[in-house]
C-alpha atoms as a PDB file:
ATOM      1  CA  UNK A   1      10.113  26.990  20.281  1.00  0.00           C
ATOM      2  CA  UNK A   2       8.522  30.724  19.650  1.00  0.00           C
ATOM      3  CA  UNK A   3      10.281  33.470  17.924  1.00  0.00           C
ATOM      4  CA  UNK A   4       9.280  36.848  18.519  1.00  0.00           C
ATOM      5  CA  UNK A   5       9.651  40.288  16.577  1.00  0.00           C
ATOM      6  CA  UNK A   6       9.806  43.092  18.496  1.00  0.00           C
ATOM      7  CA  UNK A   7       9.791  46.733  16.676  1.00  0.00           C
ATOM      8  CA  UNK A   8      10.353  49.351  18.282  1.00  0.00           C
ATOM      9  CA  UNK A   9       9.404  53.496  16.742  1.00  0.00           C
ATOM     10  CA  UNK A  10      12.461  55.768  16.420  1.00  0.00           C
ATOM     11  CA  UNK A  11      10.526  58.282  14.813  1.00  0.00           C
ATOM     12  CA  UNK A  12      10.906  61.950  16.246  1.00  0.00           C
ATOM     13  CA  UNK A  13       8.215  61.819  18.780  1.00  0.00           C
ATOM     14  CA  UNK A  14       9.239  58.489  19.995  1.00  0.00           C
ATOM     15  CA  UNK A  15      13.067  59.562  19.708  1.00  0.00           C
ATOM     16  CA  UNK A  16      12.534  62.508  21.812  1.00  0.00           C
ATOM     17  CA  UNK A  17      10.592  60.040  24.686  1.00  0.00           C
ATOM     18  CA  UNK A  18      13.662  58.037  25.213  1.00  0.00           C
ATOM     19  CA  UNK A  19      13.563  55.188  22.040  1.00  0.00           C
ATOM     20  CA  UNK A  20      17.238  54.953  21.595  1.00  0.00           C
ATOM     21  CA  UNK A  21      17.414  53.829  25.396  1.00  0.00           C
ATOM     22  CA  UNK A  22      14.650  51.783  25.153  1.00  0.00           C
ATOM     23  CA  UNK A  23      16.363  49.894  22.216  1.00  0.00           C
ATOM     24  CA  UNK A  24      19.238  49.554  23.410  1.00  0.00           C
ATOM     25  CA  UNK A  25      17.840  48.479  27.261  1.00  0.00           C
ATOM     26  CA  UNK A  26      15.842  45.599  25.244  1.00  0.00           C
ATOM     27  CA  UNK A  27      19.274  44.582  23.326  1.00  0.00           C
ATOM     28  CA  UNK A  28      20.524  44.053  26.533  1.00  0.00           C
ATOM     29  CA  UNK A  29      18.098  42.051  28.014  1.00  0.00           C
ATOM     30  CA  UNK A  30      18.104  39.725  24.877  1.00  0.00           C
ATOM     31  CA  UNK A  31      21.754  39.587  24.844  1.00  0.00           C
ATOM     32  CA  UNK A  32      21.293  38.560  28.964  1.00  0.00           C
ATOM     33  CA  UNK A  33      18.591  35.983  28.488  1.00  0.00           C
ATOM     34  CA  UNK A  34      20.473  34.482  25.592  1.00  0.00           C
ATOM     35  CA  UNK A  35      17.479  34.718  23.569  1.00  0.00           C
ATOM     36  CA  UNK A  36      19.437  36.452  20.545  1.00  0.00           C
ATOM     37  CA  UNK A  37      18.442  33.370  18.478  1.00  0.00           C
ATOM     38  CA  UNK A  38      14.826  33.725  19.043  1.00  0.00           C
ATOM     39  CA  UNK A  39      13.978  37.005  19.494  1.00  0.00           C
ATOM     40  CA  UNK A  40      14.592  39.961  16.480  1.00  0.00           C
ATOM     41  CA  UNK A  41      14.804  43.462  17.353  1.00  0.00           C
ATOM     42  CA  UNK A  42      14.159  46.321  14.237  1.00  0.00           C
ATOM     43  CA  UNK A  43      13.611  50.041  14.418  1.00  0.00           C
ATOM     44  CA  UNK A  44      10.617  51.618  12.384  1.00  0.00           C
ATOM     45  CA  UNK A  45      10.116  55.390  11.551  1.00  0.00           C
ATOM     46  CA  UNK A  46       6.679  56.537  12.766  1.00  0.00           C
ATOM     47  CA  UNK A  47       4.145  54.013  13.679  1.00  0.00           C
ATOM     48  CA  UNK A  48       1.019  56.237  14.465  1.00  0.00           C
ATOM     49  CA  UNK A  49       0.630  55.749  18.127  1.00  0.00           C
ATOM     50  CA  UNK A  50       2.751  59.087  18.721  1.00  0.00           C
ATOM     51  CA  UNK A  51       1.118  60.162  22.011  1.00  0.00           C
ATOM     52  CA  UNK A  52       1.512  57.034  23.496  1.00  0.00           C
ATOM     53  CA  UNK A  53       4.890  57.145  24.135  1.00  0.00           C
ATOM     54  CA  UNK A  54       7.601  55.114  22.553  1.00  0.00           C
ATOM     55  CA  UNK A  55       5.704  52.743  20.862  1.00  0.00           C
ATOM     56  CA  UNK A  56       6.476  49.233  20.927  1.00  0.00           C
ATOM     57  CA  UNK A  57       5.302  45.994  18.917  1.00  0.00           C
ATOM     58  CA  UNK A  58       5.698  42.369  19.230  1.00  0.00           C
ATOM     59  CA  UNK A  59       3.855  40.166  17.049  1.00  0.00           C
ATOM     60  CA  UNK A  60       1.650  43.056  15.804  1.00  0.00           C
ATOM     61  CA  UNK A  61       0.484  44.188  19.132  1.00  0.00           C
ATOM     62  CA  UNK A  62       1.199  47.241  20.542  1.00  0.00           C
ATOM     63  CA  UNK A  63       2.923  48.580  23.306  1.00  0.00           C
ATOM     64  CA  UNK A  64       3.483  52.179  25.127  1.00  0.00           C
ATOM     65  CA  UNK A  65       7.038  51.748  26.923  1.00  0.00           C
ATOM     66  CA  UNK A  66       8.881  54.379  28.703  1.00  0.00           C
ATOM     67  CA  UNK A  67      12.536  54.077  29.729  1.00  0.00           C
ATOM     68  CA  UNK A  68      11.632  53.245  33.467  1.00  0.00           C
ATOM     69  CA  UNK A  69       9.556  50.453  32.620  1.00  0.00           C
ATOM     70  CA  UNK A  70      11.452  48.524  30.143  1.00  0.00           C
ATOM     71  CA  UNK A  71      12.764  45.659  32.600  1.00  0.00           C
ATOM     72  CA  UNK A  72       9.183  45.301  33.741  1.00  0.00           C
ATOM     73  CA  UNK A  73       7.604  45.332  29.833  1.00  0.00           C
ATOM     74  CA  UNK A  74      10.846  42.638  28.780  1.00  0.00           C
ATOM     75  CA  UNK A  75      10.136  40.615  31.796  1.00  0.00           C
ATOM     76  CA  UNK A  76       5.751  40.789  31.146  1.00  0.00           C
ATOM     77  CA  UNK A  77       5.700  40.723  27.770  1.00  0.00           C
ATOM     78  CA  UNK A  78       9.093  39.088  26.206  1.00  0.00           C
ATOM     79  CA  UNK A  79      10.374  36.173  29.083  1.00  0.00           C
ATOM     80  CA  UNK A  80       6.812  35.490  29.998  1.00  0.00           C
ATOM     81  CA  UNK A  81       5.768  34.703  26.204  1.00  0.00           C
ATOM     82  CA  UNK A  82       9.111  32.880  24.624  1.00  0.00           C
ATOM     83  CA  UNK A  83       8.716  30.259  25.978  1.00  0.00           C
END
């Protein structure tokens, strides 16, 4: 059984692009999957990928997520890798 880290920038740049939703949307989706046991969510000040968007790792790769496309980046990256 995988477990995945998933950290997610709430640095200014990021904060102003919509991180808090985007941590709390993911939250969610863990807490609906049941996958609180597997999967661990932590915040991280400034990750260098500031124009990208909120930036967004699992496993050490990164991500560029925006609020509308956090069901479709959980559902690609997350559900389709777990398990």
């Amino acid at each position: 059984m995988k477990n995945m880290k998933i950290t997610i920038c709430i640095g200014s740049s990021c904060h102003i692009k919509g991180s808090r939703f985007v941590v709390e949307r993911i939250q969610e989706l863990v807490e609906e999957n049941n996958l609180g046991d597997r999967v661990t969510i932590k915040g991280a000040f400034c990750m260098g990928k500031c124009v990208d968007g909120v930036c967004v790792t699992i496993d050490e790769k990164h991500y560029s997520v925006n609020k509308d496309e956090v069901d479709e980046f959980f559902e690609k990256e997350v559900l389709a890798n777990i398990h």
